[in-house]
N, C-alpha and C. Protein backbone atom coordinates (compact mmCIF):
# COMPACT_ATOMS: atom_id res chain seq x y z
N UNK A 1 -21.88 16.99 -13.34
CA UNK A 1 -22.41 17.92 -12.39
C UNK A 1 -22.93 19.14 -13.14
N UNK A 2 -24.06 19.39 -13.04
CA UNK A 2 -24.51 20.60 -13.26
C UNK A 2 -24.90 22.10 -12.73
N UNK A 3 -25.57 23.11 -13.22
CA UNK A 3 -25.40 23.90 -12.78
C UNK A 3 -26.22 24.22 -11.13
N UNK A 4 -26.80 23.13 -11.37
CA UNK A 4 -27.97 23.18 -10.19
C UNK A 4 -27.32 22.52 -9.23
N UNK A 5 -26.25 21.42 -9.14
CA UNK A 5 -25.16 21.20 -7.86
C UNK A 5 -24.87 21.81 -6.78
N UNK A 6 -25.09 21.50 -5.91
CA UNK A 6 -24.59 22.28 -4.61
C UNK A 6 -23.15 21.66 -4.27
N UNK A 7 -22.11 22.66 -5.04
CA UNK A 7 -20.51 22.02 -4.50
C UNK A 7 -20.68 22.27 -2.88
N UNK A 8 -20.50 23.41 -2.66
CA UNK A 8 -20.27 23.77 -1.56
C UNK A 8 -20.68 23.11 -0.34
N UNK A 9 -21.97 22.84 -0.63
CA UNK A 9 -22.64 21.21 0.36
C UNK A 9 -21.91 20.24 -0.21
N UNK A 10 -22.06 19.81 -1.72
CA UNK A 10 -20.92 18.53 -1.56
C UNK A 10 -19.68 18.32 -0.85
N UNK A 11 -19.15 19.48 -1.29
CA UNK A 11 -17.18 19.38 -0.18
C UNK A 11 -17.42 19.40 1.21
N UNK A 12 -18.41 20.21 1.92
CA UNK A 12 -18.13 20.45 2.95
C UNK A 12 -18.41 18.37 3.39
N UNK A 13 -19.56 18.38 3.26
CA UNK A 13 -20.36 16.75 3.14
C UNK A 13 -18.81 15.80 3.17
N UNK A 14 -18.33 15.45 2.01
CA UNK A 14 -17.22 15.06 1.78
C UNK A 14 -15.97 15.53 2.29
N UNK A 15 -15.67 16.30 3.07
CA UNK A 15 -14.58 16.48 4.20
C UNK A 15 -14.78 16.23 5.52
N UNK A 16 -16.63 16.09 6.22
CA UNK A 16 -17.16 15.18 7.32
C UNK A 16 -16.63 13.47 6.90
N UNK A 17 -16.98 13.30 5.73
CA UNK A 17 -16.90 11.78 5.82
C UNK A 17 -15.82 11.36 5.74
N UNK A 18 -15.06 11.92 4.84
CA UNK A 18 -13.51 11.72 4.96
C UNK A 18 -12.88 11.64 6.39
N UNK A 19 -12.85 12.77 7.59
CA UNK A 19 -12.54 12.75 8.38
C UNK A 19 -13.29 11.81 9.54
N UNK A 20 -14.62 11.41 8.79
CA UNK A 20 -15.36 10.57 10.34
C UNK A 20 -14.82 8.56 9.89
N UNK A 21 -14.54 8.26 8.46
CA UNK A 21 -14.21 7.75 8.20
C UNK A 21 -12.69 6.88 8.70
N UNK A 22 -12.07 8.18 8.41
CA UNK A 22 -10.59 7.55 8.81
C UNK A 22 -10.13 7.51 10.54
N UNK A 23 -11.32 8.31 11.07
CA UNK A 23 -11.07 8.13 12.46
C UNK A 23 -11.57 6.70 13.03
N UNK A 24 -12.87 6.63 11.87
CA UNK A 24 -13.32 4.82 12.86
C UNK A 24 -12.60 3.76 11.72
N UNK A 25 -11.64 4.05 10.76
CA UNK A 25 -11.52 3.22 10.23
C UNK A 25 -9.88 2.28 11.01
N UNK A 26 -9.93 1.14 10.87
CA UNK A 26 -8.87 -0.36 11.46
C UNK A 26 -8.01 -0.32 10.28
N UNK A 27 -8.28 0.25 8.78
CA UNK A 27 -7.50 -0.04 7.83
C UNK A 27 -6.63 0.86 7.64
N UNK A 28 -6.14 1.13 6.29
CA UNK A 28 -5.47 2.45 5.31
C UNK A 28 -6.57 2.94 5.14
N UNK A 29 -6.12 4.40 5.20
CA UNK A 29 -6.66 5.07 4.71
C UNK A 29 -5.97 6.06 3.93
N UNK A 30 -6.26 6.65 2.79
CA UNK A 30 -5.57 7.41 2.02
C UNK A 30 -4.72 8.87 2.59
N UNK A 31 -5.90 9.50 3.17
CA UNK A 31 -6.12 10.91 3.81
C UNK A 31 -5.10 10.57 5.14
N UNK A 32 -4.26 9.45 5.45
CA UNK A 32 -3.94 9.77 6.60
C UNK A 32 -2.59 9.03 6.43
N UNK A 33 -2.16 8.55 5.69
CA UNK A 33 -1.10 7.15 4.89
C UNK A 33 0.41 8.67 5.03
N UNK A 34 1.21 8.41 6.17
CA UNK A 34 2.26 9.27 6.54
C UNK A 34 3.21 7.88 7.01
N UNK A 35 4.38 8.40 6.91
CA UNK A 35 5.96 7.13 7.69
C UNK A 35 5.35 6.24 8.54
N UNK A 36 4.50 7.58 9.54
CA UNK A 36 3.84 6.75 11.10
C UNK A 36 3.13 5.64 10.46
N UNK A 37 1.82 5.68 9.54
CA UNK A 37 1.41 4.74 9.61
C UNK A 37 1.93 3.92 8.61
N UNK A 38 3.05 4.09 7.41
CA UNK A 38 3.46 3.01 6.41
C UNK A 38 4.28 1.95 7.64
N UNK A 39 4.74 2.67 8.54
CA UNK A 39 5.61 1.32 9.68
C UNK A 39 4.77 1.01 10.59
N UNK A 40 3.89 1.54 10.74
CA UNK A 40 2.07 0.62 11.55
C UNK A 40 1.85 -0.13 10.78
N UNK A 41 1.50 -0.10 9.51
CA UNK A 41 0.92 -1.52 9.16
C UNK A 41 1.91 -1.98 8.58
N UNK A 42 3.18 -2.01 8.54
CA UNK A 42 4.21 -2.65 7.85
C UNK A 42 3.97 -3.08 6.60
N UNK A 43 4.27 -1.48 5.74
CA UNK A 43 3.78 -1.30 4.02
C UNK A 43 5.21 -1.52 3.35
N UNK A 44 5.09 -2.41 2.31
CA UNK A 44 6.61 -2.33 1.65
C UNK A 44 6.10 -2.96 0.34
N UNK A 45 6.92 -2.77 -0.58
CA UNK A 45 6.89 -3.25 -2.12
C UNK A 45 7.68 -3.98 -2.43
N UNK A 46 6.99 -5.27 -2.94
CA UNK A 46 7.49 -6.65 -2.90
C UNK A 46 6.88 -6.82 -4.70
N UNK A 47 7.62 -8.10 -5.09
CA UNK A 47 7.72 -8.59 -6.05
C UNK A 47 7.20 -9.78 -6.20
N UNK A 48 6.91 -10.62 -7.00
CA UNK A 48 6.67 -12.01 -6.22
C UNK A 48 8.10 -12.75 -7.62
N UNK A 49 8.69 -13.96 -7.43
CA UNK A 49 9.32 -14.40 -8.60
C UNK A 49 8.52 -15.28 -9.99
N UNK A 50 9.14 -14.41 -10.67
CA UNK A 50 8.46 -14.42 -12.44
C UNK A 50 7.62 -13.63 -12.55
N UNK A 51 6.72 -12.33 -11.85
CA UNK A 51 5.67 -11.51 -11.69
C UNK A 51 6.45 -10.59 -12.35
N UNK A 52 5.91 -9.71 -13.16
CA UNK A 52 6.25 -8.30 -13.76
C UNK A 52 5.74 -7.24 -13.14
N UNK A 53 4.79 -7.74 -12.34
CA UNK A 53 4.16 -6.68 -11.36
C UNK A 53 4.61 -6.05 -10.27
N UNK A 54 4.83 -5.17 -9.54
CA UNK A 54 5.18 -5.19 -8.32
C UNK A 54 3.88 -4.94 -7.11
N UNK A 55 3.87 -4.51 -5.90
CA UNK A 55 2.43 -5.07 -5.05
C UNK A 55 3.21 -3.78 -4.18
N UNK A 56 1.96 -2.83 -3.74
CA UNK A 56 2.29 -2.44 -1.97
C UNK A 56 1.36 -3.68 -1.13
N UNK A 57 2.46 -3.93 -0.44
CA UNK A 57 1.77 -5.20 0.81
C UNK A 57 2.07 -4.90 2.27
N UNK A 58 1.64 -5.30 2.87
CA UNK A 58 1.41 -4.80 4.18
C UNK A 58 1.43 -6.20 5.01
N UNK A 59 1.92 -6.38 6.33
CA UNK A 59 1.82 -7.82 7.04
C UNK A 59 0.33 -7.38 7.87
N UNK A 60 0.38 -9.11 7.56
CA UNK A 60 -1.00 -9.05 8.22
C UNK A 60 -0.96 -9.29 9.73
N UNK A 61 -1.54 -8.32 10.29
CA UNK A 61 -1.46 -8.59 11.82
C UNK A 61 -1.85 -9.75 12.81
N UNK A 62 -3.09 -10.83 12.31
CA UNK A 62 -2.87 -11.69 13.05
C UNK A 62 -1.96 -13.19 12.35
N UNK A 63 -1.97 -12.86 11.20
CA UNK A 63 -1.08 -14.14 10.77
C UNK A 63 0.24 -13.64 11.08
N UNK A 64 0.80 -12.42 10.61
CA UNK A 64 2.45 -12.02 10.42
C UNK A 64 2.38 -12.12 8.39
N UNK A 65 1.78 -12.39 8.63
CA UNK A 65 2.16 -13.29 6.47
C UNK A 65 1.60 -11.50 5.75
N UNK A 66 2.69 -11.10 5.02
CA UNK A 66 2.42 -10.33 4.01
C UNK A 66 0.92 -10.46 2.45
N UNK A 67 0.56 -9.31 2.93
CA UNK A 67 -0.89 -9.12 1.86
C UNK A 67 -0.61 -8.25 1.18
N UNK A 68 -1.44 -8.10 -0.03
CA UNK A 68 -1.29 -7.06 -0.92
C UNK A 68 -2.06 -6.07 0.46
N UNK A 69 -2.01 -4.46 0.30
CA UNK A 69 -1.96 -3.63 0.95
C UNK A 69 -3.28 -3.06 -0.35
N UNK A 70 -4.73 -2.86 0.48
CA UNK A 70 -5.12 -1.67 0.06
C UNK A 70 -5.68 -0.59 0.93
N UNK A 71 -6.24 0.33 0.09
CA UNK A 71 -6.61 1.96 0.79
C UNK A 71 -8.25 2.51 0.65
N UNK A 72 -8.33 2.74 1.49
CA UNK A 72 -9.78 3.38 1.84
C UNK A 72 -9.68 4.54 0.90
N UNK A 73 -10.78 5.28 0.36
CA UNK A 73 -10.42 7.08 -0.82
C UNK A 73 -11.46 7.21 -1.25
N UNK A 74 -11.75 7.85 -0.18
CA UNK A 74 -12.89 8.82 -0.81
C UNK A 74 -12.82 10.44 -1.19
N UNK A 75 -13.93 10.50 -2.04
CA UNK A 75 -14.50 11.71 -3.02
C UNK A 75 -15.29 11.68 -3.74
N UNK A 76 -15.76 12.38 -4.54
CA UNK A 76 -17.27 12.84 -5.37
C UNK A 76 -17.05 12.10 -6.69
N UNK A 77 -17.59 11.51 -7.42
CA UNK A 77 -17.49 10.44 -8.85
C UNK A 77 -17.77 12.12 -9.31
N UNK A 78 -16.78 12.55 -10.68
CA UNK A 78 -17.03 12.79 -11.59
C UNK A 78 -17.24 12.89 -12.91
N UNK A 79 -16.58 11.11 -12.63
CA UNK A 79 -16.53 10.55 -14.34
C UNK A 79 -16.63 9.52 -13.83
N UNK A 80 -17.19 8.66 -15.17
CA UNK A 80 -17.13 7.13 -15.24
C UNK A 80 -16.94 6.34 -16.29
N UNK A 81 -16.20 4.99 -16.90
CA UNK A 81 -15.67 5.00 -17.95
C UNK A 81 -15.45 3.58 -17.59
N UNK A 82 -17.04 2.79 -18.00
CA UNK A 82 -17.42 1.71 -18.34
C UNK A 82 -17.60 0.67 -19.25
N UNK A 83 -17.16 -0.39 -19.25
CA UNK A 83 -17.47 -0.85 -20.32
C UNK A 83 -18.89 -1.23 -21.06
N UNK A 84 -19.61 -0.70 -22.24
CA UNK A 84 -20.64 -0.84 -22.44
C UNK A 84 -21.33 -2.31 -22.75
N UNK A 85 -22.32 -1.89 -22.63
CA UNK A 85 -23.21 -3.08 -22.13
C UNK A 85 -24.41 -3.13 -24.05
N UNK A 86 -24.08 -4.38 -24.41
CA UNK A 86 -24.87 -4.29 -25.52
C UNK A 86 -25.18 -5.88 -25.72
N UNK A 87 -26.27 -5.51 -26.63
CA UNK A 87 -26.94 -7.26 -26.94
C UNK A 87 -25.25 -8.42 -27.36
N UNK A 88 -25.50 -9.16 -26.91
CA UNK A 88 -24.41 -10.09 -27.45
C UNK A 88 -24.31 -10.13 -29.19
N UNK A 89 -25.74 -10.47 -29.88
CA UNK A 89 -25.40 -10.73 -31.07
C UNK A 89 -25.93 -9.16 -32.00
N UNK A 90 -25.46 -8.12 -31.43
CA UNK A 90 -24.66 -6.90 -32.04
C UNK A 90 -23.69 -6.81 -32.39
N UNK A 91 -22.90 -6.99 -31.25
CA UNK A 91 -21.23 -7.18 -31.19
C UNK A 91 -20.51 -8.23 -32.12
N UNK A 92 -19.16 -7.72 -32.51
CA UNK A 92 -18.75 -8.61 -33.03
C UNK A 92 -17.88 -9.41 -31.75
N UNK A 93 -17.27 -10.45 -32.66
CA UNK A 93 -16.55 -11.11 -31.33
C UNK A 93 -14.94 -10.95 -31.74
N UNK A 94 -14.44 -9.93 -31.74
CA UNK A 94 -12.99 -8.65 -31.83
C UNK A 94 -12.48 -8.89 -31.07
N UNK A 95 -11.45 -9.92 -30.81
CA UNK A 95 -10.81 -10.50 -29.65
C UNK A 95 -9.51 -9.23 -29.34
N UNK A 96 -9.45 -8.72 -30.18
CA UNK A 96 -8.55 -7.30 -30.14
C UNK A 96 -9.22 -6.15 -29.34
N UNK A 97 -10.50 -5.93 -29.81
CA UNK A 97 -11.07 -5.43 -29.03
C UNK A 97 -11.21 -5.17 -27.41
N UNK A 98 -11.87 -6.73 -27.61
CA UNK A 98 -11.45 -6.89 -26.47
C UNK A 98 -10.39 -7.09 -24.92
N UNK A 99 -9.03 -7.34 -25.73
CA UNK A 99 -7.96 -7.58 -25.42
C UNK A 99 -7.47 -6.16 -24.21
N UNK A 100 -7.72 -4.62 -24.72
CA UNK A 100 -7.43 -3.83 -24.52
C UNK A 100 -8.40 -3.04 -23.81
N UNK A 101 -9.83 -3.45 -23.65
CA UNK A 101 -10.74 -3.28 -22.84
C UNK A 101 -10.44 -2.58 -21.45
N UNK A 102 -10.81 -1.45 -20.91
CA UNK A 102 -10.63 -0.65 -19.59
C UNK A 102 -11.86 -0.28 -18.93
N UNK A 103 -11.67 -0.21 -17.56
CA UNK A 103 -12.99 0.16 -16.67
C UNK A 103 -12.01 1.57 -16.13
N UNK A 104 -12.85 2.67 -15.47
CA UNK A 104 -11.97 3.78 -14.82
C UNK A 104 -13.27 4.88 -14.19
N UNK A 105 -12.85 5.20 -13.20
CA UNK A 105 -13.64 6.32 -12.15
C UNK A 105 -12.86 7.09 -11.83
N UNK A 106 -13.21 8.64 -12.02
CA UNK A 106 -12.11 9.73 -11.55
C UNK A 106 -13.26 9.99 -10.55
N UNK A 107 -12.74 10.19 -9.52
CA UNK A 107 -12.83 11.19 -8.76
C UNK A 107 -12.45 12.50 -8.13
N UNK A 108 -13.12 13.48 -7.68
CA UNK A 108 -12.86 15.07 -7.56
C UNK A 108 -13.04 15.41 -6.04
N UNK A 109 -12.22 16.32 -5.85
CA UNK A 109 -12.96 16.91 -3.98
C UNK A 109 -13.37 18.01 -4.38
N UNK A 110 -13.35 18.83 -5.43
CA UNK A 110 -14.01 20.08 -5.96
C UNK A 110 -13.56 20.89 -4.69
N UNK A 111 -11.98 21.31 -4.66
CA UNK A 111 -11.49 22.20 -4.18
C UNK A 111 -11.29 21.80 -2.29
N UNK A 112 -11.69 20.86 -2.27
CA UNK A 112 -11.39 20.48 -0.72
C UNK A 112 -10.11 20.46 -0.35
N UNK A 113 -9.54 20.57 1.19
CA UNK A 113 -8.48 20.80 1.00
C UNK A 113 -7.85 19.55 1.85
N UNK A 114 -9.09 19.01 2.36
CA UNK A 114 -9.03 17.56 2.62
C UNK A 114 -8.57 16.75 1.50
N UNK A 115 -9.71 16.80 0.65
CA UNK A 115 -8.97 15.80 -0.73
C UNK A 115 -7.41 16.19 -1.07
N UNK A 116 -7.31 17.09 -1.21
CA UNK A 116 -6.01 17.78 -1.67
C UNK A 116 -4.97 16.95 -0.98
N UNK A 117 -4.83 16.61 0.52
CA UNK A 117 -4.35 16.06 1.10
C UNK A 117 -3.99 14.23 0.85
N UNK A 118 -5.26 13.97 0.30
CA UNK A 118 -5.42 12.91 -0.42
C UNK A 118 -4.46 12.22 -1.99
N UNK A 119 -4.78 13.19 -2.31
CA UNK A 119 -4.21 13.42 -3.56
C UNK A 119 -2.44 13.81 -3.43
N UNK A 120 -1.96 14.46 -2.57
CA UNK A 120 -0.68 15.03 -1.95
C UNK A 120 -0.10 13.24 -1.98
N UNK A 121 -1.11 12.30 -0.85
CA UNK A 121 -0.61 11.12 -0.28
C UNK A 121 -0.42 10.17 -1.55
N UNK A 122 -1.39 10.20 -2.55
CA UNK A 122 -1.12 9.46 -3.65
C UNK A 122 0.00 10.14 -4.22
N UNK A 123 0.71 11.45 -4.36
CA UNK A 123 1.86 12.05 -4.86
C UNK A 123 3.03 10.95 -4.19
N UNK A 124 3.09 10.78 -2.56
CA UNK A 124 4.26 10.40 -2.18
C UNK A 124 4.00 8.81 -2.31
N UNK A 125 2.88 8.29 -2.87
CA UNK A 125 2.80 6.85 -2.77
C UNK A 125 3.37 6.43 -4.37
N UNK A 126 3.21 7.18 -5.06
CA UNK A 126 3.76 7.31 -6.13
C UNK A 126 5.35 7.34 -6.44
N UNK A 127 5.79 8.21 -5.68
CA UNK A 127 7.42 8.47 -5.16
C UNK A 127 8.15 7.17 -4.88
N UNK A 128 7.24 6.42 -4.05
CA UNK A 128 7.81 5.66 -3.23
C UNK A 128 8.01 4.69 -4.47
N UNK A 129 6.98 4.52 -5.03
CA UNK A 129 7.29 3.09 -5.96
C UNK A 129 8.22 3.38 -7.12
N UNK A 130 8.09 4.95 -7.76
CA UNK A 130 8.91 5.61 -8.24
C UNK A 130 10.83 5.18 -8.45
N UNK A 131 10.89 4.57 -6.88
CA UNK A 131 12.28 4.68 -6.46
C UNK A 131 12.74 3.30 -6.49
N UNK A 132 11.50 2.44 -6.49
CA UNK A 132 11.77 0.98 -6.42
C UNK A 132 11.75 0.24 -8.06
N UNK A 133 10.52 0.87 -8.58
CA UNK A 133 10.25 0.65 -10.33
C UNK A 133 11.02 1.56 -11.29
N UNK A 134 12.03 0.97 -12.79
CA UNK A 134 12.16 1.35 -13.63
C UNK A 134 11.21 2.63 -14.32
N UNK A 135 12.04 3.91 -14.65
CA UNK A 135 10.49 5.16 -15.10
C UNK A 135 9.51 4.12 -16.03
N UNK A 136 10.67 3.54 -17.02
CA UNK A 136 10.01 3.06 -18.40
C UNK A 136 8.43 2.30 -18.04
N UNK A 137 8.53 1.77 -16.82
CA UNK A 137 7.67 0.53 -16.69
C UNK A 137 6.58 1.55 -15.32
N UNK A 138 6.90 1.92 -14.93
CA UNK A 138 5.73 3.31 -14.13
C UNK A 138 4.81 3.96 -15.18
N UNK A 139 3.69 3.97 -15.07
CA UNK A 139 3.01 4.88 -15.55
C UNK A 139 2.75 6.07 -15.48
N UNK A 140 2.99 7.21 -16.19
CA UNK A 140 3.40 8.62 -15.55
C UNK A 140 2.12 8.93 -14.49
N UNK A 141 2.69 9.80 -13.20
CA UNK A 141 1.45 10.00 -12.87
C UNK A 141 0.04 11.09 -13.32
N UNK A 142 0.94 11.95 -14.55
CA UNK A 142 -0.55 12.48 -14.88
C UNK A 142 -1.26 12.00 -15.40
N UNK A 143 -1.44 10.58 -15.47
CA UNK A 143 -2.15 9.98 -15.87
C UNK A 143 -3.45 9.39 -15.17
N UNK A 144 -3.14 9.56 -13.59
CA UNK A 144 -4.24 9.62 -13.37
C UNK A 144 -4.28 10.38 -11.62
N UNK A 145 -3.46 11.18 -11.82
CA UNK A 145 -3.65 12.36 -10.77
C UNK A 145 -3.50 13.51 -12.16
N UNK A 146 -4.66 14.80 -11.95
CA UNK A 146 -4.69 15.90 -12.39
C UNK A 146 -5.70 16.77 -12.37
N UNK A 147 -5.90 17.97 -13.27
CA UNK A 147 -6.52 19.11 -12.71
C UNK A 147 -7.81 19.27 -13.61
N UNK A 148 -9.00 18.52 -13.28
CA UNK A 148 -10.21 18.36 -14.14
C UNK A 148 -10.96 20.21 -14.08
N UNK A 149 -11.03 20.50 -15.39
CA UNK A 149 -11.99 21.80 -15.70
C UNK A 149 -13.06 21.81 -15.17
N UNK A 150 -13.86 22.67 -14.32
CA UNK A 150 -15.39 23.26 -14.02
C UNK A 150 -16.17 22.79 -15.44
N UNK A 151 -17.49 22.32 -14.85
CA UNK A 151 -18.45 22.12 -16.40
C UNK A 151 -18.31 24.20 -16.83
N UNK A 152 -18.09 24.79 -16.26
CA UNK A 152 -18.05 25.96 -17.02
C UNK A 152 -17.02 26.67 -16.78
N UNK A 153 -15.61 25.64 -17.20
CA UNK A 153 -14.49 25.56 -17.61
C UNK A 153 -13.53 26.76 -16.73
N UNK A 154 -14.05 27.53 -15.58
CA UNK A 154 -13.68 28.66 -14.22
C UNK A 154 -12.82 27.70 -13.56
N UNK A 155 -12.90 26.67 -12.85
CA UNK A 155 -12.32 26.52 -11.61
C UNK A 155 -11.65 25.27 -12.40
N UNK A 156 -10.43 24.80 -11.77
CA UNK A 156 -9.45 23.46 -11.77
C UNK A 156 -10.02 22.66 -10.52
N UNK A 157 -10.20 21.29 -10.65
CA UNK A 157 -10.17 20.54 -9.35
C UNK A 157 -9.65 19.53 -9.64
N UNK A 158 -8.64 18.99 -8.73
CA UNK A 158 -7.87 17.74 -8.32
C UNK A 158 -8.88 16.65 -8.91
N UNK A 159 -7.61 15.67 -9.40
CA UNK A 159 -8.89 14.39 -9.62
C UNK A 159 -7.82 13.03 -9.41
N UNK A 160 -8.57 12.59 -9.07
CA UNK A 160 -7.91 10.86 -9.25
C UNK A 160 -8.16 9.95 -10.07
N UNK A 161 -8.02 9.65 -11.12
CA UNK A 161 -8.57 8.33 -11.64
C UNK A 161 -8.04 7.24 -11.17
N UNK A 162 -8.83 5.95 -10.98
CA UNK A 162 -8.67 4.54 -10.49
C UNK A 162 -9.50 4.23 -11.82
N UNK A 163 -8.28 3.18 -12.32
CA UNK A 163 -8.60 2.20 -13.39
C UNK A 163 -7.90 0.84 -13.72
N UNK A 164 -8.49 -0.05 -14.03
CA UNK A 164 -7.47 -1.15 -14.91
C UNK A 164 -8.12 -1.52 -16.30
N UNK A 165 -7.54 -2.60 -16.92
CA UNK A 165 -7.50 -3.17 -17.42
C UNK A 165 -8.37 -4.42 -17.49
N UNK A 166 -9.61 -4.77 -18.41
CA UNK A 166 -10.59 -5.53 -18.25
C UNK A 166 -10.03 -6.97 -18.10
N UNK A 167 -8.84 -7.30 -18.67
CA UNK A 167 -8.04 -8.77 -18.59
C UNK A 167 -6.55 -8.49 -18.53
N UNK A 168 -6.03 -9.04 -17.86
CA UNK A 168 -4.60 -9.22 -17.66
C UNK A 168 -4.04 -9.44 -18.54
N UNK A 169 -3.04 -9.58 -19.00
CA UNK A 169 -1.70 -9.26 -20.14
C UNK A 169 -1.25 -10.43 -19.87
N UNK A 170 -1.07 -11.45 -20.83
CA UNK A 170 -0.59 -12.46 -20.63
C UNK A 170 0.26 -12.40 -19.77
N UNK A 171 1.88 -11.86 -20.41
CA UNK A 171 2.80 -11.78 -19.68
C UNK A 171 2.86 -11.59 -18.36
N UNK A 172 1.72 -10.64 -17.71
CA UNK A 172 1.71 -10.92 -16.47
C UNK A 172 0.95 -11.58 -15.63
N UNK A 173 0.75 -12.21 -15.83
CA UNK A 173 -0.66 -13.83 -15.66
C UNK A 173 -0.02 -14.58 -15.19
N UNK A 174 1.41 -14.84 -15.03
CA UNK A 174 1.96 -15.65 -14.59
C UNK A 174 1.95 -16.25 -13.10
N UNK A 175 1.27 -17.45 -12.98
CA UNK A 175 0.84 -18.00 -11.86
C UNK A 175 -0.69 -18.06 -11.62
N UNK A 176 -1.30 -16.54 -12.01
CA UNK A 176 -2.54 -16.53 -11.81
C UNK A 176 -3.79 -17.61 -12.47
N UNK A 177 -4.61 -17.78 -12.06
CA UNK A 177 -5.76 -19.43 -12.50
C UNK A 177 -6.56 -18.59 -13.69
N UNK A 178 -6.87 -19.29 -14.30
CA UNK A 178 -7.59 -19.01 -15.59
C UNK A 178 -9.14 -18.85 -14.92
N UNK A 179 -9.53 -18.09 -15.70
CA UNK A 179 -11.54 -18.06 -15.05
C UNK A 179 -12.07 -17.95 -16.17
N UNK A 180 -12.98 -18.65 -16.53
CA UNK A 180 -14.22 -18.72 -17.50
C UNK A 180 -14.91 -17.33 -17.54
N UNK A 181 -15.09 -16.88 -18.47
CA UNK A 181 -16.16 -15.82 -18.50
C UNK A 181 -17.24 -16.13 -18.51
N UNK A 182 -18.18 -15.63 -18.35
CA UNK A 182 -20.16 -16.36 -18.30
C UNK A 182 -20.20 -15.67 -19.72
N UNK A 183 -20.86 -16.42 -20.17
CA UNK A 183 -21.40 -15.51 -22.00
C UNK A 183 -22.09 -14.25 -21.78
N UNK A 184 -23.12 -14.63 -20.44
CA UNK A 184 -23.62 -13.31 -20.30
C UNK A 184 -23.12 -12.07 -20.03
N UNK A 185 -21.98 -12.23 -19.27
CA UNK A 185 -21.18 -11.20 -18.61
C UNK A 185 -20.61 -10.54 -20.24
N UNK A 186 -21.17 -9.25 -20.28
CA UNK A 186 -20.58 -8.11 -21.51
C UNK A 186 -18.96 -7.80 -21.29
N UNK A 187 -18.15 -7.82 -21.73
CA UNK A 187 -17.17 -7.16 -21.94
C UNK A 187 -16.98 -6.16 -22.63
């Protein structure tokens, strides 16, 4: 974002959609994820056996059968942290490299107090799993809730990063089907 940005139209912009959003939205939504609605959609953290993972899942309302549980979240991209895209026979073929490969998008409400709220809900969604998962095996959360600098380093704003991991970890693969990569597809 530069200096020519209009925050002030962005947040306001982004606290309409946030709020017109979660009013027509049937799902989760981040901005609104309180007791009331974790026992509306019947949210709980499940395990599956031999998984190292754990899941928020939610029952599904017309089967009854438990789903992984996700969330609607919105805000303004202020980073992005892609994997690059280059000729195939540049690259070497660094299976290490590749091994450890990450995709990641932070997002910002640049002082909204909507987002803030957002960000609050990822605090207690955090808690929650907090209480169910070992610290060792949680990832701290400033890792990807925190307080991103102004490009002219004045103001703090909330951020979220959403990221994984370009391939799964063996160890936790367990069960999951193997998929071919296309040659073309860059990693």
């Amino acid at each position: 974002m530069d200096t020519f940005y209009d925050k002030e139209k962005a947040v306001k912009t982004l606290e309409r959609l946030i709020l017109e959003r979660t009013a027509a939205a049937s799902s989760l939504q981040m901005y609104n994820l309180d007791v009331e609605s974790t026992q509306k959609f019947g949210l709980s953290i499940s395990q599956e056996e031999g998984d190292v993972a754990s899941r928020l899942t939610r029952r599904n309302e017309e089967t009854g059968e438990m789903e992984e549980a996700t969330f609607g979240l919105q805000g303004i991209i202020s980073n992005v942290n892609l994997l690059p895209f280059e000729s195939r026979r540049s690259r070497s073929d660094n299976l290490n490299r590749l091994t450890h490969a990450r995709q990641s998008v932070v997002l910002t409400g640049l002082g909204s107090t909507v987002f803030e709220q957002i960000v609050e809900n990822c605090r207690r969604m955090y808690s929650m799993f907090s209480r169910y998962i070992p610290n060792a095996k949680l990832l701290p959360s400033s890792k990807f809730l925190s307080n991103q600098p102004s490009a002219r380093g004045v103001d703090q704003h909330l951020t979220i990063t959403a990221g994984n991991r370009f391939f799964t970890p063996v160890k936790q693969s367990a069960g999951l089907e193997l998929v071919d990569i296309d040659r073309e597809l860059d990693p």
